[in-house]
C-alpha atoms as a PDB file:
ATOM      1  CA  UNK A   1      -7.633 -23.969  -6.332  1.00  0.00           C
ATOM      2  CA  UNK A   2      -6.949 -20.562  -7.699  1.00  0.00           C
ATOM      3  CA  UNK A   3      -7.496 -18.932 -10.614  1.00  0.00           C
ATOM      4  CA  UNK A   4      -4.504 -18.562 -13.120  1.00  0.00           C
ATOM      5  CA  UNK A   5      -3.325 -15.496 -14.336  1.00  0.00           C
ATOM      6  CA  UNK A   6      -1.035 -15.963 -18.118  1.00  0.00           C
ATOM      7  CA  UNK A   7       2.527 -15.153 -17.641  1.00  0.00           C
ATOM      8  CA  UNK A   8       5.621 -15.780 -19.416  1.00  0.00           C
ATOM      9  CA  UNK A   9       8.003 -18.997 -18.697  1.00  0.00           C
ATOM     10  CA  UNK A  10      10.810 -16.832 -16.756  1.00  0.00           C
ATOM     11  CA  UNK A  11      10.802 -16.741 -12.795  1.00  0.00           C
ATOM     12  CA  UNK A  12      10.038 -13.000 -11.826  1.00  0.00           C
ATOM     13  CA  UNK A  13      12.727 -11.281 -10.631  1.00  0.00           C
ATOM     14  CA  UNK A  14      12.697 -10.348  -6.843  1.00  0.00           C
ATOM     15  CA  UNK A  15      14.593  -7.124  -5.766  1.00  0.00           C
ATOM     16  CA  UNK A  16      16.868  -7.126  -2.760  1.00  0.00           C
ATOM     17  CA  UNK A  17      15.342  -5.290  -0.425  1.00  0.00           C
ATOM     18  CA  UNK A  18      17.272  -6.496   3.609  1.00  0.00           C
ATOM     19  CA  UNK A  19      14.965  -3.328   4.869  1.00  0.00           C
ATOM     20  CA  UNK A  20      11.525  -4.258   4.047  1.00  0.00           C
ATOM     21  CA  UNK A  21      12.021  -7.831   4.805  1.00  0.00           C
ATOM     22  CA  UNK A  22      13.457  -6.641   8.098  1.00  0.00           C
ATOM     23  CA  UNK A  23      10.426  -4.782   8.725  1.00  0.00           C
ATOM     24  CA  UNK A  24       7.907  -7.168   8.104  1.00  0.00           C
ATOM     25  CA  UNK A  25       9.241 -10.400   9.601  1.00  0.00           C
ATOM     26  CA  UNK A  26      10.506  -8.133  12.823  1.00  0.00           C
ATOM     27  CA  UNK A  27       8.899  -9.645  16.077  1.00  0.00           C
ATOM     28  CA  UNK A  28       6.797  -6.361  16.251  1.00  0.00           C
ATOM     29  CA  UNK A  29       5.294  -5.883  13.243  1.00  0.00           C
ATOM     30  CA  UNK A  30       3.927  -9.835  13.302  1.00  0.00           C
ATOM     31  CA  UNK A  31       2.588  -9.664  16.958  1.00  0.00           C
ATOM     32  CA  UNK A  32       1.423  -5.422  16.744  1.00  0.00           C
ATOM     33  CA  UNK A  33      -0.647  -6.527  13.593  1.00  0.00           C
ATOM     34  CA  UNK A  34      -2.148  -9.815  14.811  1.00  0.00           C
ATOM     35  CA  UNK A  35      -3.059  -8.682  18.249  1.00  0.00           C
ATOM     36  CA  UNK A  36      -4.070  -5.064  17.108  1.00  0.00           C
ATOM     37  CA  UNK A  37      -5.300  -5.483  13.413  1.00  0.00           C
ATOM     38  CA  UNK A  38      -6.099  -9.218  12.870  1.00  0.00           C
ATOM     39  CA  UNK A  39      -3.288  -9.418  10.328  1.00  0.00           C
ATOM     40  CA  UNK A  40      -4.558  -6.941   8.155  1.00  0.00           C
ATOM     41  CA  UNK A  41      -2.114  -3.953   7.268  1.00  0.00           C
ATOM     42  CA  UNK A  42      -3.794  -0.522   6.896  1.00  0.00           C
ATOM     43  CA  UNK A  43      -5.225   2.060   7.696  1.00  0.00           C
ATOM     44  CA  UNK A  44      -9.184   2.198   8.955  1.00  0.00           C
ATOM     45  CA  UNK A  45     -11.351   4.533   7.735  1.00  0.00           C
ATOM     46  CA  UNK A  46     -13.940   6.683   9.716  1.00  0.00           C
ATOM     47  CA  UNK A  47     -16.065   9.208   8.261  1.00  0.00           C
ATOM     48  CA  UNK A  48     -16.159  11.371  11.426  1.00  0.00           C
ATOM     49  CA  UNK A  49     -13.731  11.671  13.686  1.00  0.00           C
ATOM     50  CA  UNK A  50     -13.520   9.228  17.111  1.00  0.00           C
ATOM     51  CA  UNK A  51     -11.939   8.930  20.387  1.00  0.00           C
ATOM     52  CA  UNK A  52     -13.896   5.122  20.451  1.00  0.00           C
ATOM     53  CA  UNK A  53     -12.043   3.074  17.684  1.00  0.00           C
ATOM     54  CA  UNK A  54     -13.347  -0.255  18.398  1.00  0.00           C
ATOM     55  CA  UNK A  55     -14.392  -2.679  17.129  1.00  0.00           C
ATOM     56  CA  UNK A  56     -11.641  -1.765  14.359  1.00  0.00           C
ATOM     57  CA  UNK A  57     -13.112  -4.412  11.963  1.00  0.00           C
ATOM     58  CA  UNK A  58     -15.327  -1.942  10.360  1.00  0.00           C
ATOM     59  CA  UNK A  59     -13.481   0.676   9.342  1.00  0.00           C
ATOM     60  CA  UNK A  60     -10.689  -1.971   8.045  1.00  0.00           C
ATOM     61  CA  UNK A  61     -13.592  -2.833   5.509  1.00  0.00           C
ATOM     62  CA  UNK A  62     -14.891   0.232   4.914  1.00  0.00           C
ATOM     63  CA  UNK A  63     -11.341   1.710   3.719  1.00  0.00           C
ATOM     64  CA  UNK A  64     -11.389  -1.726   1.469  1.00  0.00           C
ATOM     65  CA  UNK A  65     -14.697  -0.636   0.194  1.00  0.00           C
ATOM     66  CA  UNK A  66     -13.373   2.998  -0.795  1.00  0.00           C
ATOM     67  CA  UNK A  67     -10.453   1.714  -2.357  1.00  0.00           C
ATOM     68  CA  UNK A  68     -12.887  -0.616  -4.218  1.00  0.00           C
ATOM     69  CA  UNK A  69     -14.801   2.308  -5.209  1.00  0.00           C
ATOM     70  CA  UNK A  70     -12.083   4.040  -6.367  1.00  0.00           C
ATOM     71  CA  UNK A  71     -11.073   1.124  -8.848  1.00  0.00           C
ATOM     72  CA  UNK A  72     -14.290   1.873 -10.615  1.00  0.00           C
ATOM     73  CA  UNK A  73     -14.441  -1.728 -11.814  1.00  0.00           C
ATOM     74  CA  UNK A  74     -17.213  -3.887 -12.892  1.00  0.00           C
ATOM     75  CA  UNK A  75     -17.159  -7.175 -11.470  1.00  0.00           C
ATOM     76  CA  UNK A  76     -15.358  -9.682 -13.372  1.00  0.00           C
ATOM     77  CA  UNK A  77     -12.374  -7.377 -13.846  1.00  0.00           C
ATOM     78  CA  UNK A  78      -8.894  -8.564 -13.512  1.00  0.00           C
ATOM     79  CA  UNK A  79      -6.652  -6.434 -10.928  1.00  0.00           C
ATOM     80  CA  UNK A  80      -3.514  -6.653  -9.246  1.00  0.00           C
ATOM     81  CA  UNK A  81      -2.899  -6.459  -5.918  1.00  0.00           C
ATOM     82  CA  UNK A  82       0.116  -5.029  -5.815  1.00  0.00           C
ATOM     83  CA  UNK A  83       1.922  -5.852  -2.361  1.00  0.00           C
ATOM     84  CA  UNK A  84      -1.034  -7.834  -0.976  1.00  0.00           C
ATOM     85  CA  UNK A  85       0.475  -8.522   2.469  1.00  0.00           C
ATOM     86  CA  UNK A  86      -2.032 -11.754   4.161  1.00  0.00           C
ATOM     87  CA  UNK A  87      -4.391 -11.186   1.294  1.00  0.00           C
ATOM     88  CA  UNK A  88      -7.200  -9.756   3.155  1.00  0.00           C
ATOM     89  CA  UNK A  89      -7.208  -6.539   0.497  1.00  0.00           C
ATOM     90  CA  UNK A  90      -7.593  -9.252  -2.270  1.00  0.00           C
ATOM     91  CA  UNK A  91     -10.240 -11.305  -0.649  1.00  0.00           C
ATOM     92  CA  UNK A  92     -12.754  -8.167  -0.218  1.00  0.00           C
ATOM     93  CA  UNK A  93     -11.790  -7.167  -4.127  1.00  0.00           C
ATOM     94  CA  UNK A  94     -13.138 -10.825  -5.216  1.00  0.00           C
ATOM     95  CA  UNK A  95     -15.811 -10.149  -2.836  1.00  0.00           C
ATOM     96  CA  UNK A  96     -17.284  -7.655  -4.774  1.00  0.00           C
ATOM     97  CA  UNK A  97     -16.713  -9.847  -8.127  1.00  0.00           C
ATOM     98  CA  UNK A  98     -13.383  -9.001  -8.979  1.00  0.00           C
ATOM     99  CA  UNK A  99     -10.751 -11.137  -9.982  1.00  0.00           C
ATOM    100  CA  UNK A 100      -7.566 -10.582  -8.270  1.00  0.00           C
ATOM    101  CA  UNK A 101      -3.590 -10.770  -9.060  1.00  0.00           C
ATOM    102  CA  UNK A 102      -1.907 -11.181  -5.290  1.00  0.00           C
ATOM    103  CA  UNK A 103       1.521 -10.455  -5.228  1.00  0.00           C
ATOM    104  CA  UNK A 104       3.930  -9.974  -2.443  1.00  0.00           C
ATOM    105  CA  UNK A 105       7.705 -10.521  -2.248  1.00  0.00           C
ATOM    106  CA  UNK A 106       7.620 -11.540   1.748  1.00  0.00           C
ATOM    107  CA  UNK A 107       7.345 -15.231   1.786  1.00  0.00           C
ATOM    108  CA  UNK A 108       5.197 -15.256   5.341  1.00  0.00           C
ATOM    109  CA  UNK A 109       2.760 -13.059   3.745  1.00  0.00           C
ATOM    110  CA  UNK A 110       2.369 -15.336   0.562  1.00  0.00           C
ATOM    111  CA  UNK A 111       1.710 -18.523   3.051  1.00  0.00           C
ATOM    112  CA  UNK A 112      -0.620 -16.564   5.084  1.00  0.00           C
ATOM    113  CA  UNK A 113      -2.360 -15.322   2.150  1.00  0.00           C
ATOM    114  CA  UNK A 114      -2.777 -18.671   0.438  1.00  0.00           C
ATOM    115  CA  UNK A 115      -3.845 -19.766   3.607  1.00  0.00           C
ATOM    116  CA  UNK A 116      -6.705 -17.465   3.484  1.00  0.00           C
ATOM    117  CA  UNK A 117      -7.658 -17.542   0.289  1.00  0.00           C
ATOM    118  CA  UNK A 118      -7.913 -21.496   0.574  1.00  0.00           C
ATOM    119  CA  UNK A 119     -10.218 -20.943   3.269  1.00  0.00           C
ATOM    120  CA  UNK A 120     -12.387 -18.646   1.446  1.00  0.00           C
ATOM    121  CA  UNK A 121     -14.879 -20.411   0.188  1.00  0.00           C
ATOM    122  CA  UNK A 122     -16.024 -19.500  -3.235  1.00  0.00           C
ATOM    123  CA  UNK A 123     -14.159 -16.701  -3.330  1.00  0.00           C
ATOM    124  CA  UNK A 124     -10.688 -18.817  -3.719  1.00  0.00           C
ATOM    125  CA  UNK A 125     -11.385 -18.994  -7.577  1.00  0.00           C
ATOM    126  CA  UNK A 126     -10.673 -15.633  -8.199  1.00  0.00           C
ATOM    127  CA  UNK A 127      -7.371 -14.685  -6.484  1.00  0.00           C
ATOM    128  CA  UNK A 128      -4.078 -16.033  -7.562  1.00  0.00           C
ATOM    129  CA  UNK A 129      -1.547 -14.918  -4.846  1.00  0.00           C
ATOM    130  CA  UNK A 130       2.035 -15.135  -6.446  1.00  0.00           C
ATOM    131  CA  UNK A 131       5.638 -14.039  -5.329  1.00  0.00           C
ATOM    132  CA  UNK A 132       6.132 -10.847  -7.297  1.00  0.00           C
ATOM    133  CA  UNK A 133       8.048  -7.526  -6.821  1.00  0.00           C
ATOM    134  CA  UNK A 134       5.818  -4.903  -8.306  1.00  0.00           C
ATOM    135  CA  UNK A 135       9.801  -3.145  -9.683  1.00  0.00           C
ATOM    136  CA  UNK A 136       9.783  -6.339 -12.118  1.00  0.00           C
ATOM    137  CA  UNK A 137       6.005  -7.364 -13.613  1.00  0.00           C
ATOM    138  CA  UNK A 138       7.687  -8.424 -16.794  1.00  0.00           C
ATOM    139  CA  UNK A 139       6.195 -12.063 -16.211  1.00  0.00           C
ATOM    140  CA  UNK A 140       3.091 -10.538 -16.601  1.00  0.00           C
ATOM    141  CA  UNK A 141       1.549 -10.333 -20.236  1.00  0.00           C
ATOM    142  CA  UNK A 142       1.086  -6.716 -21.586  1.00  0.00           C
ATOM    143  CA  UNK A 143      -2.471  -5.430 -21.193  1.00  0.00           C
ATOM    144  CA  UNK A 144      -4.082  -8.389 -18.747  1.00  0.00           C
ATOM    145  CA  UNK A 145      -5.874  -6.155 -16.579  1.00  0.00           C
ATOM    146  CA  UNK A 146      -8.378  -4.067 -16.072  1.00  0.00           C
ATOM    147  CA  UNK A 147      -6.642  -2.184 -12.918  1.00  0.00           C
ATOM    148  CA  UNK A 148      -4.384  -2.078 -10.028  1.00  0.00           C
ATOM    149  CA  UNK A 149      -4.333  -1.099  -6.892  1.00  0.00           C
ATOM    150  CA  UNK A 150      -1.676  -0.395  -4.239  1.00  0.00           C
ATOM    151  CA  UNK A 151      -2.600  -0.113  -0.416  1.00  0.00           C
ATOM    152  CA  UNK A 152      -0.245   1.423   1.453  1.00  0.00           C
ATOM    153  CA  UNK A 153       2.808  -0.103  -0.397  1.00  0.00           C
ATOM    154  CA  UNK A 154       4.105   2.636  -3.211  1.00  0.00           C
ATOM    155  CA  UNK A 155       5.346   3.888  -0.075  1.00  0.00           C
ATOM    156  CA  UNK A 156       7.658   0.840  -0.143  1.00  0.00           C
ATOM    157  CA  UNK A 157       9.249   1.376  -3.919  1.00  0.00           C
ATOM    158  CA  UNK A 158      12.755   1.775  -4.094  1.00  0.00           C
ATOM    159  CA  UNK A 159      12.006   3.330  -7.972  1.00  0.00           C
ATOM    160  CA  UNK A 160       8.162   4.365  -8.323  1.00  0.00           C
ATOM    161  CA  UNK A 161       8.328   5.928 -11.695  1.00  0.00           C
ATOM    162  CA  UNK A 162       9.534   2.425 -12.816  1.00  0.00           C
ATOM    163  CA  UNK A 163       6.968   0.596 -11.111  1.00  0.00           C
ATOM    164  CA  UNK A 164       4.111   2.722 -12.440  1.00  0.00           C
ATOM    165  CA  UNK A 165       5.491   2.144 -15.790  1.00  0.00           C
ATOM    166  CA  UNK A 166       4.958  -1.450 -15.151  1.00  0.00           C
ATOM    167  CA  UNK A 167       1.758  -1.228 -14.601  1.00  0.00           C
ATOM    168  CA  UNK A 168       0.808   0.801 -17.269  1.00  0.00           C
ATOM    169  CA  UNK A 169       2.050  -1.971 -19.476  1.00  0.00           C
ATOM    170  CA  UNK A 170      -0.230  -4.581 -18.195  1.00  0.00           C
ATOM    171  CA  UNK A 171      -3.070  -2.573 -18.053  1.00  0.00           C
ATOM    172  CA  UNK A 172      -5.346  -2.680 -20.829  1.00  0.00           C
ATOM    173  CA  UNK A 173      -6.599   0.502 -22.594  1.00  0.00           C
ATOM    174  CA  UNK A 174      -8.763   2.589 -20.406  1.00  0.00           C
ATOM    175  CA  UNK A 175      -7.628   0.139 -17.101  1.00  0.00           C
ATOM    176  CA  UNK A 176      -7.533   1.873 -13.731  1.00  0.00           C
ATOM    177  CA  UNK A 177      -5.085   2.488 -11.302  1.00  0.00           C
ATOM    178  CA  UNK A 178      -6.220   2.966  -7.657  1.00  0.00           C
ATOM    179  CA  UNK A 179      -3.459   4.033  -4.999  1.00  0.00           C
ATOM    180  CA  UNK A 180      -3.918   4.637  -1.032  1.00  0.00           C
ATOM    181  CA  UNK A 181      -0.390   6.295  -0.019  1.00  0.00           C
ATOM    182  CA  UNK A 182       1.219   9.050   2.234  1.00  0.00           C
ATOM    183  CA  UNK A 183       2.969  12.264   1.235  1.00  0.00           C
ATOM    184  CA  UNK A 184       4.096  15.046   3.285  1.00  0.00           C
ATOM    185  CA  UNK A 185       2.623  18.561   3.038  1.00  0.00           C
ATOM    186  CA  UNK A 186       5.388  20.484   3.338  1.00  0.00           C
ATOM    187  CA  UNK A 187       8.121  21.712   0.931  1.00  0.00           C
ATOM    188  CA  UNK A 188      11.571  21.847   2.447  1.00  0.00           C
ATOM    189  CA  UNK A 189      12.849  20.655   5.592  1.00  0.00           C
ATOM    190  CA  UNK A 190      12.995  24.079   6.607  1.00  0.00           C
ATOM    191  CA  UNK A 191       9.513  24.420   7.284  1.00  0.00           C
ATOM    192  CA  UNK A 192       9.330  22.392  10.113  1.00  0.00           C
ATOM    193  CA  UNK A 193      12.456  22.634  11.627  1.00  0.00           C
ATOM    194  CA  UNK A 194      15.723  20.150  11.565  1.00  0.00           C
ATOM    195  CA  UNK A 195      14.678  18.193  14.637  1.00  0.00           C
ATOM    196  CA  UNK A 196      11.435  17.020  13.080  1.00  0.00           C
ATOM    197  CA  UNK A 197      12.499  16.542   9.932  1.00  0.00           C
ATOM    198  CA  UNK A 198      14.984  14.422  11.071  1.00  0.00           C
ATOM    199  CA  UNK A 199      12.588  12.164  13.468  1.00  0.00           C
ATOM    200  CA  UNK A 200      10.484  11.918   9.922  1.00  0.00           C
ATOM    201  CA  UNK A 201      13.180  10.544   8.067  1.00  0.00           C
ATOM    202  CA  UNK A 202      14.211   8.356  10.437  1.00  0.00           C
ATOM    203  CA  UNK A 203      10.807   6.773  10.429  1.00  0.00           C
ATOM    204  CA  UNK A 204      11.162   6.911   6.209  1.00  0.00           C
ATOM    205  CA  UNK A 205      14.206   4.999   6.771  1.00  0.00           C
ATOM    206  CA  UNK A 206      13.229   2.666   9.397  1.00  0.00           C
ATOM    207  CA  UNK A 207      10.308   2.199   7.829  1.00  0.00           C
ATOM    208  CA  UNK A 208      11.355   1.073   4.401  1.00  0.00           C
ATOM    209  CA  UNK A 209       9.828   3.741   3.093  1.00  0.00           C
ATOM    210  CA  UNK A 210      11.948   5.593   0.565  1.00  0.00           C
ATOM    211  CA  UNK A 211       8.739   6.856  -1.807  1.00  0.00           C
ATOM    212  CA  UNK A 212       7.407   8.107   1.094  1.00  0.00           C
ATOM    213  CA  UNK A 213      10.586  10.590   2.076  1.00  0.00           C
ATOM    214  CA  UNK A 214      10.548  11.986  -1.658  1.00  0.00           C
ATOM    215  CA  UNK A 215       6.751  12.519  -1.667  1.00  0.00           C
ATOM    216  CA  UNK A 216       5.548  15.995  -1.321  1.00  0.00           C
ATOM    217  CA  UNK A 217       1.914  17.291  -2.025  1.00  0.00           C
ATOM    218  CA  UNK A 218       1.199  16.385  -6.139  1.00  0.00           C
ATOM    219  CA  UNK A 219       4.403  13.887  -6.511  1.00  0.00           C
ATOM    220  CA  UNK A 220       1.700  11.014  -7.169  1.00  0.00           C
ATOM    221  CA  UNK A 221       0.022  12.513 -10.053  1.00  0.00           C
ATOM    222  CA  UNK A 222       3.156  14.111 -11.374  1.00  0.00           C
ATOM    223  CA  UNK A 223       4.691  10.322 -11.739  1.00  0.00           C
ATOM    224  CA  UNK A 224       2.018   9.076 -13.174  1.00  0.00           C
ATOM    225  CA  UNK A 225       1.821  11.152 -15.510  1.00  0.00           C
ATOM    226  CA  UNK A 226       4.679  10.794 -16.389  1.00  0.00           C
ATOM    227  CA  UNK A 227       4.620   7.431 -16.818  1.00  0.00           C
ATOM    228  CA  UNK A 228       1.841   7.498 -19.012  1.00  0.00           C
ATOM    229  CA  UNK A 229      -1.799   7.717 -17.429  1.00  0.00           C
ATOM    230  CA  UNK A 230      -4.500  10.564 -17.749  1.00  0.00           C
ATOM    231  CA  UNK A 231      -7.181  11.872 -15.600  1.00  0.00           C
ATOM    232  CA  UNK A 232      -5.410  11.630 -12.237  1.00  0.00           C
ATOM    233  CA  UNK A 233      -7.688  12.572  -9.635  1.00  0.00           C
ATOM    234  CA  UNK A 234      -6.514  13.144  -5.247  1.00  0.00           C
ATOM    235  CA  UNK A 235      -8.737  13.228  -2.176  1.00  0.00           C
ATOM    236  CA  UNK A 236      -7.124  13.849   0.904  1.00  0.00           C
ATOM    237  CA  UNK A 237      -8.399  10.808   3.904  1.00  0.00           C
ATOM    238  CA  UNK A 238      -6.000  12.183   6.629  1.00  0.00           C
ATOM    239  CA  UNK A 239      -8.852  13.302   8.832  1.00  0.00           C
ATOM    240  CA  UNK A 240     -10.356   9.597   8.116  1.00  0.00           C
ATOM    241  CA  UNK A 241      -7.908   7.709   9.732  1.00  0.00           C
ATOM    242  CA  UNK A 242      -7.209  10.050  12.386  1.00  0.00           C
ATOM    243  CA  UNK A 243      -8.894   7.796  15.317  1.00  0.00           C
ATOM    244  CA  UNK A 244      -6.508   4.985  14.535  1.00  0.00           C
ATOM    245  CA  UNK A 245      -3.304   7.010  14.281  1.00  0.00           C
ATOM    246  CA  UNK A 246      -4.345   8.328  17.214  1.00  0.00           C
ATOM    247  CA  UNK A 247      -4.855   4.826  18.787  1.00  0.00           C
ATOM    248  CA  UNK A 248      -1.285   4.210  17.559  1.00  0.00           C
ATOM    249  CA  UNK A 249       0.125   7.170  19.413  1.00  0.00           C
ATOM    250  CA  UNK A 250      -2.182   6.305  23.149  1.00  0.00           C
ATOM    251  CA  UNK A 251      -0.179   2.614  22.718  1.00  0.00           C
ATOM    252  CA  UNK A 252       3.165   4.058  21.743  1.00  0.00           C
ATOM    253  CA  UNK A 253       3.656   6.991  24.068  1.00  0.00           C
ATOM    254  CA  UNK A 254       5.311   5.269  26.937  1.00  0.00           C
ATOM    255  CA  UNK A 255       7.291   2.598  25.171  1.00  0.00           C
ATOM    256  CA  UNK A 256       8.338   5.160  22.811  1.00  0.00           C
ATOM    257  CA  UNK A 257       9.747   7.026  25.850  1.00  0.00           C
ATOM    258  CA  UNK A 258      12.127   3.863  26.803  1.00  0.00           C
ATOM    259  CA  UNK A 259      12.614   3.072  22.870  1.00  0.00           C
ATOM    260  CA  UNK A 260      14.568   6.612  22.179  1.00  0.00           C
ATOM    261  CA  UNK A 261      16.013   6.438  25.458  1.00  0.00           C
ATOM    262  CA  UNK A 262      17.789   3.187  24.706  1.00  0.00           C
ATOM    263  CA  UNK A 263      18.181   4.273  21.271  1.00  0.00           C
ATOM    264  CA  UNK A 264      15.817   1.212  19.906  1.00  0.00           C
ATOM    265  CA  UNK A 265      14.398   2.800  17.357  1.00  0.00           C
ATOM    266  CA  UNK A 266      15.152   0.529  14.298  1.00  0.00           C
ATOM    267  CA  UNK A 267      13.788  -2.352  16.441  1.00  0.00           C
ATOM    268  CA  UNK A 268      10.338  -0.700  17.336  1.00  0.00           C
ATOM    269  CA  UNK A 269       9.536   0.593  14.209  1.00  0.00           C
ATOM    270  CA  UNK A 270       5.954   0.552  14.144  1.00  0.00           C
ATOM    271  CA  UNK A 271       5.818   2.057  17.893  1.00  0.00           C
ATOM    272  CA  UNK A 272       8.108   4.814  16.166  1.00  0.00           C
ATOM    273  CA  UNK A 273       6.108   5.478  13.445  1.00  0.00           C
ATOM    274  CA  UNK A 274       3.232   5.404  15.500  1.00  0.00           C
ATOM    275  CA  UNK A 275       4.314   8.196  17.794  1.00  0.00           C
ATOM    276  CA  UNK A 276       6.057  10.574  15.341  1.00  0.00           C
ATOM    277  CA  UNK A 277       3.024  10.060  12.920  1.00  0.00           C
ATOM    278  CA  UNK A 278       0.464  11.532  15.538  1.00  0.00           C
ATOM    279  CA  UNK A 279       3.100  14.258  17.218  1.00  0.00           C
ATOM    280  CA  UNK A 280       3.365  15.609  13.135  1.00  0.00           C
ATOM    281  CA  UNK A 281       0.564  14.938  11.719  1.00  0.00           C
ATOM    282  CA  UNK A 282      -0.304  18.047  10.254  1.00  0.00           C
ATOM    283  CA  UNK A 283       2.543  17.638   7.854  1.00  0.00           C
ATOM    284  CA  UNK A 284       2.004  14.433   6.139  1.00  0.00           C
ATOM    285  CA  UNK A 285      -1.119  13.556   4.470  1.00  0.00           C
ATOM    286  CA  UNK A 286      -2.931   9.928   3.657  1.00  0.00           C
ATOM    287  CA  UNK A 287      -3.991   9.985   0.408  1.00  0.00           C
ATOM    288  CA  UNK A 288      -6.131   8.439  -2.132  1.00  0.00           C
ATOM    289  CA  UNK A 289      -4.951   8.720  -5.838  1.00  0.00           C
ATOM    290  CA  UNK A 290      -6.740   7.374  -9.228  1.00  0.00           C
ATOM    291  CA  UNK A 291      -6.211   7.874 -12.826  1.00  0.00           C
ATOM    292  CA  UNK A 292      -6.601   5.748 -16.031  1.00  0.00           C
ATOM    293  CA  UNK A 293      -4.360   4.733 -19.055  1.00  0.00           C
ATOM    294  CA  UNK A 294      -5.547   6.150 -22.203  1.00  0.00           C
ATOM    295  CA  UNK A 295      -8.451   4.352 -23.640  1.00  0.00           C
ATOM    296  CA  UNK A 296      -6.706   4.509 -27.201  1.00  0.00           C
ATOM    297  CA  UNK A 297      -3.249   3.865 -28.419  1.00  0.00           C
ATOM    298  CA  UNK A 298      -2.405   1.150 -25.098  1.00  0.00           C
ATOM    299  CA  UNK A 299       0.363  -0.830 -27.095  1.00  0.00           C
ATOM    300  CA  UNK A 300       1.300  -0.864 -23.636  1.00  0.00           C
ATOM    301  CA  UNK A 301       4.077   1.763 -23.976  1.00  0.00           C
ATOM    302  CA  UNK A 302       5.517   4.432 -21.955  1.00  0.00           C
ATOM    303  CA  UNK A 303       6.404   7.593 -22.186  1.00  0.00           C
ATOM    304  CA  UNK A 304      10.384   8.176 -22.015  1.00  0.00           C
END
């Protein structure tokens, strides 16, 4: 049993995306993050930096419990989880008393999710996991909840202006939106030569990750601005989850050798991403992004 968010009588409307779906239901991805991550799909977080990641269940959490803090939300709130993969994001939001709007569009991540939220416990009350695209929320009532978060998937949107628009409109006056995404940190390809630039957009691509190719340093605030919130705030957790993109890189370095080789790449993604990531690391950041709607005058508009 689950707890039911209101939304209107339509079906939601699911975007055609062949790359994402490709990405997540590739053999790799579903073996790399059972046997590495147990499922879940993010980044750790470390407050100093390691050569010794393990065990890895720790930092999972504790990046889970920053993104919580972030949200700023007393318990009882009503968030989305916007692109909420196996659920394990949501669970550790109703954890700490939240209640929580799961939405993916990749059907093996709903059924794992509603796996795991069935075996929660207590917890299962509070999260409703649903097949959503966050580009389409219009099934959603205007100003249901009291935040959203993203974890790593803005990176995914194929329009993010639109989908921060969308949930401004749910969001009720003063609501909270929480973000952990990646930019790069530099300005033109230029900077860091044509080689590398291309290897980065080749992991963009591969990756499904077309926010991610447009984002420099400051794109995140200046969307959501635009799309309507205030008080946008950035800290910078690259040197956080340095031990595990550095884990990435020890377990990618020799296939990656044989991957490029055999010119593999769009089959290995992860292992890709994994060795570029580390190899250019000082020109892409991880980032953690907040910022609030307006407290007054939430019709739930946008600004044009």
């Amino acid at each position: 049993m689950s707890s039911k968010t209101p939304a209107a009588e339509s079906e939601p409307v699911i975007n055609d995306n062949p790359a994402l779906q490709s990405l997540y239901k590739s053999f790799e991805s579903r073996i790399g993050y059972w046997l590495l991550l147990g499922n879940t799909r993010h980044f750790g977080y470390w407050e100093k930096d390691t050569h010794w990641v393990f065990p890895l269940n720790g930092p999972l959490r504790r990046m889970e419990e920053k993104m919580h803090k972030l949200l700023d939300l007393a318990p009882g709130s009503q968030v989305l989880d916007a692109g909420c993969g196996v659920g394990h994001v949501a669970l550790y939001m109703a954890s700490r008393g939240l209640r929580v709007t799961a939405i993916d569009v990749l059907d093996h991540h709903l059924a794992k999710a509603k796996r795991n939220v069935a075996r929660s416990g207590a917890l299962c009350s509070l999260v409703s996991v649903q097949k959503m695209d966050y580009h389409h929320l219009e099934t959603l009532p205007s100003e249901s909840h009291d935040g959203v978060y993203t974890m790593e998937t803005l990176v995914h949107a194929t329009d993010p202006l639109e989908v921060l628009k969308g949930f401004y409109r749910i969001l009720r006056p003063g609501g909270h939106v929480a973000m952990h995404e990646y930019d790069h940190d530099y300005e033109s390809d230029e900077v860091i030569g044509k080689t590398l630039a291309k290897l980065m957009r080749e992991v963009s691509e591969y990756g499904a990750m077309p926010t991610w190719q447009r984002a420099r340093r400051g794109y995140y605030k200046q969307i959501l601005e635009e799309a309507g919130f205030i008080d946008v705030e950035e800290h910078d957790y690259s040197e956080n989850v340095r031990p595990m993109l550095r884990l990435f890189w020890l377990l990618s370095a020799i296939p990656y050798y044989f991957i490029v080789l055999f010119r593999l790449e769009k089959y290995f993604v992860n292992a890709i991403g994994g060795a570029r990531g580390y190899y250019a690391q000082k020109y892409w950041r991880y980032v953690a992004i907040s910022a609030r709607k307006p407290a007054t005058g939430g019709d739930g508009s946008t600004k044009s």
